[in-house]
Protein backbone atom coordinates (compact mmCIF):
# COMPACT_ATOMS: atom_id res chain seq x y z
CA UNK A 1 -22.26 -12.91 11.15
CA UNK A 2 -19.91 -10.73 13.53
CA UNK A 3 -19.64 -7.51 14.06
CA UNK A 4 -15.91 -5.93 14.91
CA UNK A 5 -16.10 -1.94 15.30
CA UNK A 6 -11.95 -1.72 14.56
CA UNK A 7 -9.66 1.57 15.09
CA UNK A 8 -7.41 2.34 12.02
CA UNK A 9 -4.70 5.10 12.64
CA UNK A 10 -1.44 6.35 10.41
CA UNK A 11 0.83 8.66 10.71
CA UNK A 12 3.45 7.85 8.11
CA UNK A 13 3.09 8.14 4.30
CA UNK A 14 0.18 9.08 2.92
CA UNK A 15 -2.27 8.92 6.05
CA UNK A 16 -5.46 9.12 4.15
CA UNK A 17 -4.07 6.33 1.13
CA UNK A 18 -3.02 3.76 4.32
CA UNK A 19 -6.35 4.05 5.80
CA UNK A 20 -7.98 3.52 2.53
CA UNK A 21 -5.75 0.79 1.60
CA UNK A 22 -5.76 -1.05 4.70
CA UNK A 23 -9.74 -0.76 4.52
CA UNK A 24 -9.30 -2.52 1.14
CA UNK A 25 -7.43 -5.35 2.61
CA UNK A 26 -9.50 -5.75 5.58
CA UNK A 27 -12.70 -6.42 2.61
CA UNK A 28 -10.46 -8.89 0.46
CA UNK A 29 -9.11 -11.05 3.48
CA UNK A 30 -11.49 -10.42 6.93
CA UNK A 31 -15.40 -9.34 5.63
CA UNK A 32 -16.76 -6.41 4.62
CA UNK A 33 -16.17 -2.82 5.99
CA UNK A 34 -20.36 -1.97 6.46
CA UNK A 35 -19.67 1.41 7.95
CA UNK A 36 -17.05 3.84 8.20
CA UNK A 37 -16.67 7.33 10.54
CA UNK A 38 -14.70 10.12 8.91
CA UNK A 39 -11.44 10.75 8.95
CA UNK A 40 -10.01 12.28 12.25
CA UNK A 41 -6.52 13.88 12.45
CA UNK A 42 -4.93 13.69 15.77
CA UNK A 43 -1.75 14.23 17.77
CA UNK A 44 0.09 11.46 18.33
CA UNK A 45 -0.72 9.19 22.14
CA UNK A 46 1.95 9.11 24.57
CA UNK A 47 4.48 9.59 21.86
CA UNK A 48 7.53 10.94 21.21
CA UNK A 49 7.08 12.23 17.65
CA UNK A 50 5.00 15.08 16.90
CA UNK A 51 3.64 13.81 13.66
CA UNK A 52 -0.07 14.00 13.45
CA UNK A 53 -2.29 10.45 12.95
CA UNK A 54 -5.15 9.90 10.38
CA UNK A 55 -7.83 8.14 12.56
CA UNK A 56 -11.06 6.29 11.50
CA UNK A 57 -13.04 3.49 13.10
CA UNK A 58 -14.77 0.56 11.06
CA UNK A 59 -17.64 -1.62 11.90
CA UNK A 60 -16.40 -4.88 9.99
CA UNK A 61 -18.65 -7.51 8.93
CA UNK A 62 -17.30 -11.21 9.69
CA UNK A 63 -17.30 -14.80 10.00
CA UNK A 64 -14.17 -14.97 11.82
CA UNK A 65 -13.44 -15.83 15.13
CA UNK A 66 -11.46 -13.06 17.02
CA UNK A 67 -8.46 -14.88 16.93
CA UNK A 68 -8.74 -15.25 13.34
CA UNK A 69 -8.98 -11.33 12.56
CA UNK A 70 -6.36 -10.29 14.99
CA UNK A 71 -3.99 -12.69 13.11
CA UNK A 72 -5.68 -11.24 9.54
CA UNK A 73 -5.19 -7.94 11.27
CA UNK A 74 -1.53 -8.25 11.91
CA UNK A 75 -1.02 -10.21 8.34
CA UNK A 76 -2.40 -6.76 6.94
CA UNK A 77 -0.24 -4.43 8.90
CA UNK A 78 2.88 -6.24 7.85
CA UNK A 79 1.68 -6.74 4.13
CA UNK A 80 1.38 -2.85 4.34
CA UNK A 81 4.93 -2.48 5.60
CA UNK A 82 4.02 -1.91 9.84
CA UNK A 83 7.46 -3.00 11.08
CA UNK A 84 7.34 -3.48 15.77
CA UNK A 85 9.82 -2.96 17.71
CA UNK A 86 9.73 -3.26 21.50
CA UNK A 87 8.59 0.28 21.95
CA UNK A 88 4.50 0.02 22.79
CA UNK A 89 4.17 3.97 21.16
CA UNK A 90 5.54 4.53 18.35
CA UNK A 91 4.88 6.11 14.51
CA UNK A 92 3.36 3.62 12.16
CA UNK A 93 2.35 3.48 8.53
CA UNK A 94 -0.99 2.04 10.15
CA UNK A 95 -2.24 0.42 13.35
CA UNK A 96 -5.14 -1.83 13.82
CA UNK A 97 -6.74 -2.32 16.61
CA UNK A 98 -10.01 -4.35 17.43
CA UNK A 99 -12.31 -2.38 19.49
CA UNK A 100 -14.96 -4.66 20.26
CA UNK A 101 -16.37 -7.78 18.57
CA UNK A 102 -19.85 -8.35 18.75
CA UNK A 103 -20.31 -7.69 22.69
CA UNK A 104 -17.77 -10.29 23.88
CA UNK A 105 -15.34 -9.88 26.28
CA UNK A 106 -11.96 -11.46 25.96
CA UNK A 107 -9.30 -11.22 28.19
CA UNK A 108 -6.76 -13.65 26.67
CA UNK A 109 -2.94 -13.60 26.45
CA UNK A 110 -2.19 -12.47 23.23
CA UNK A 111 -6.11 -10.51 22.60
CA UNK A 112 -7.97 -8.46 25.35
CA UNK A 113 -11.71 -7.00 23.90
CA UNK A 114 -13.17 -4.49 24.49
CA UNK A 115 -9.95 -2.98 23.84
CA UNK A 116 -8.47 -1.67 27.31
CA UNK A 117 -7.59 1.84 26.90
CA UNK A 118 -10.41 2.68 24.29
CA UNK A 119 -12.01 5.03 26.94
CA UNK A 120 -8.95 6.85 27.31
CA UNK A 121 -8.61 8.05 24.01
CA UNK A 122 -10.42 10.52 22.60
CA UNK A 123 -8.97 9.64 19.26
CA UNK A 124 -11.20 6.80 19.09
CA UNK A 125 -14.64 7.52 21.41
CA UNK A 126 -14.98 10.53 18.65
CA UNK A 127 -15.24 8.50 15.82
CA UNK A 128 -17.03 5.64 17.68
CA UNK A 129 -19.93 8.57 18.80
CA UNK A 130 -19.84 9.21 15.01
CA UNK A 131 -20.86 5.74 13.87
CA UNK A 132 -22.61 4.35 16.98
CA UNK A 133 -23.21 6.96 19.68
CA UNK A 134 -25.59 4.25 21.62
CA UNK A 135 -23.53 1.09 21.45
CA UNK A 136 -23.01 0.16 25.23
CA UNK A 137 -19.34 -0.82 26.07
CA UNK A 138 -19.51 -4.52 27.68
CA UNK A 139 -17.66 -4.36 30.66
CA UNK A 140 -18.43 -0.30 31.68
CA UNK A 141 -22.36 -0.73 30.86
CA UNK A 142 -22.35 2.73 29.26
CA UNK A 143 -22.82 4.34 25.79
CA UNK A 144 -20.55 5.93 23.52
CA UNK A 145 -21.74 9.11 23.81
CA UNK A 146 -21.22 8.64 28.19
CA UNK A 147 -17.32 7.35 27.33
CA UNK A 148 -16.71 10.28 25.41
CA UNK A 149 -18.49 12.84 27.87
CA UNK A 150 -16.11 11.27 30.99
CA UNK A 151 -13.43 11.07 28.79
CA UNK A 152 -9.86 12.64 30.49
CA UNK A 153 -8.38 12.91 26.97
CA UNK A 154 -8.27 16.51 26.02
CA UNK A 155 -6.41 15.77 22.94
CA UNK A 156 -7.35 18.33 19.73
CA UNK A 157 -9.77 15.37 17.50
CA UNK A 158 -9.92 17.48 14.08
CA UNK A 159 -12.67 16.15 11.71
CA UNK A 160 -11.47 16.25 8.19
CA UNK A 161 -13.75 17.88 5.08
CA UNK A 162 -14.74 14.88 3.11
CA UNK A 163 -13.03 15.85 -0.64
């Protein structure tokens, strides 16, 4: 079985309803969503819109190969209405992005794990220290818990009250 820690993020709709739903579709169609951080609300990355995301990360229980979930991944974003357009940064009824998988490292044309900028962002490190403060990052050798400390981000990360 695999493990993929994934990054879910929204900032169009109802934030909190996409994450949820998009967790649902990730356990009808990919595995089973094992562990979840809290929600995180956060300004929007190298973006031009000033609505805030909805951020979570996942650990995702799988068969697949990581070919196979980035393709589930990106069947799930469309089924939930994620329209791209050749603009990398831009707002999103949700975004999906695979973090890590297992420990592997990928560095393929259309799929590159560890994800590249995930120590950039303190979006996701904050949610990752959340769920798995200790899990080493393959290619920098160093904990969660280090990214986040070295982390240039200074980005407000809110924490949401569970309801």
């Amino acid at each position: 079985m695999n493990k993929a820690y994934l990054s879910l993020g929204s900032n169009r709709g109802n934030r909190e309803s996409n994450l949820k739903k998009s967790i649902e579709l990730l356990n009808e169609w990919a595995g089973e969503a094992i562990q979840a951080s809290s929600l995180y609300e956060t300004p929007p990355w190298k973006m031009d819109d000033d609505t805030d995301f909805f951020n979570q990360v996942v650990l995702l229980q799988t068969t697949m190969t990581p070919a196979e979930l980035i393709d589930t991944i990106i069947l799930i974003e469309v089924m939930m209405g994620r329209t791209r357009s050749s603009k990398k940064y831009e707002p999103r009824i949700i975004d999906i992005d695979i973090l890590f998988f297992n420990s592997e490292i990928i560095n393929s044309s259309n799929l590159v794990i560890p994800h590249p900028l995930l120590q950039e962002r303190r979006f996701v490190l904050e949610p990752m220290v959340e769920i798995t403060p200790d899990f080493v990052h393959p290619v920098f050798k160093k904990n969660m818990m280090q990214l986040l400390g070295e982390c240039s981000d200074k980005s407000e990360v809110r924490k949401l009250v569970s309801k």
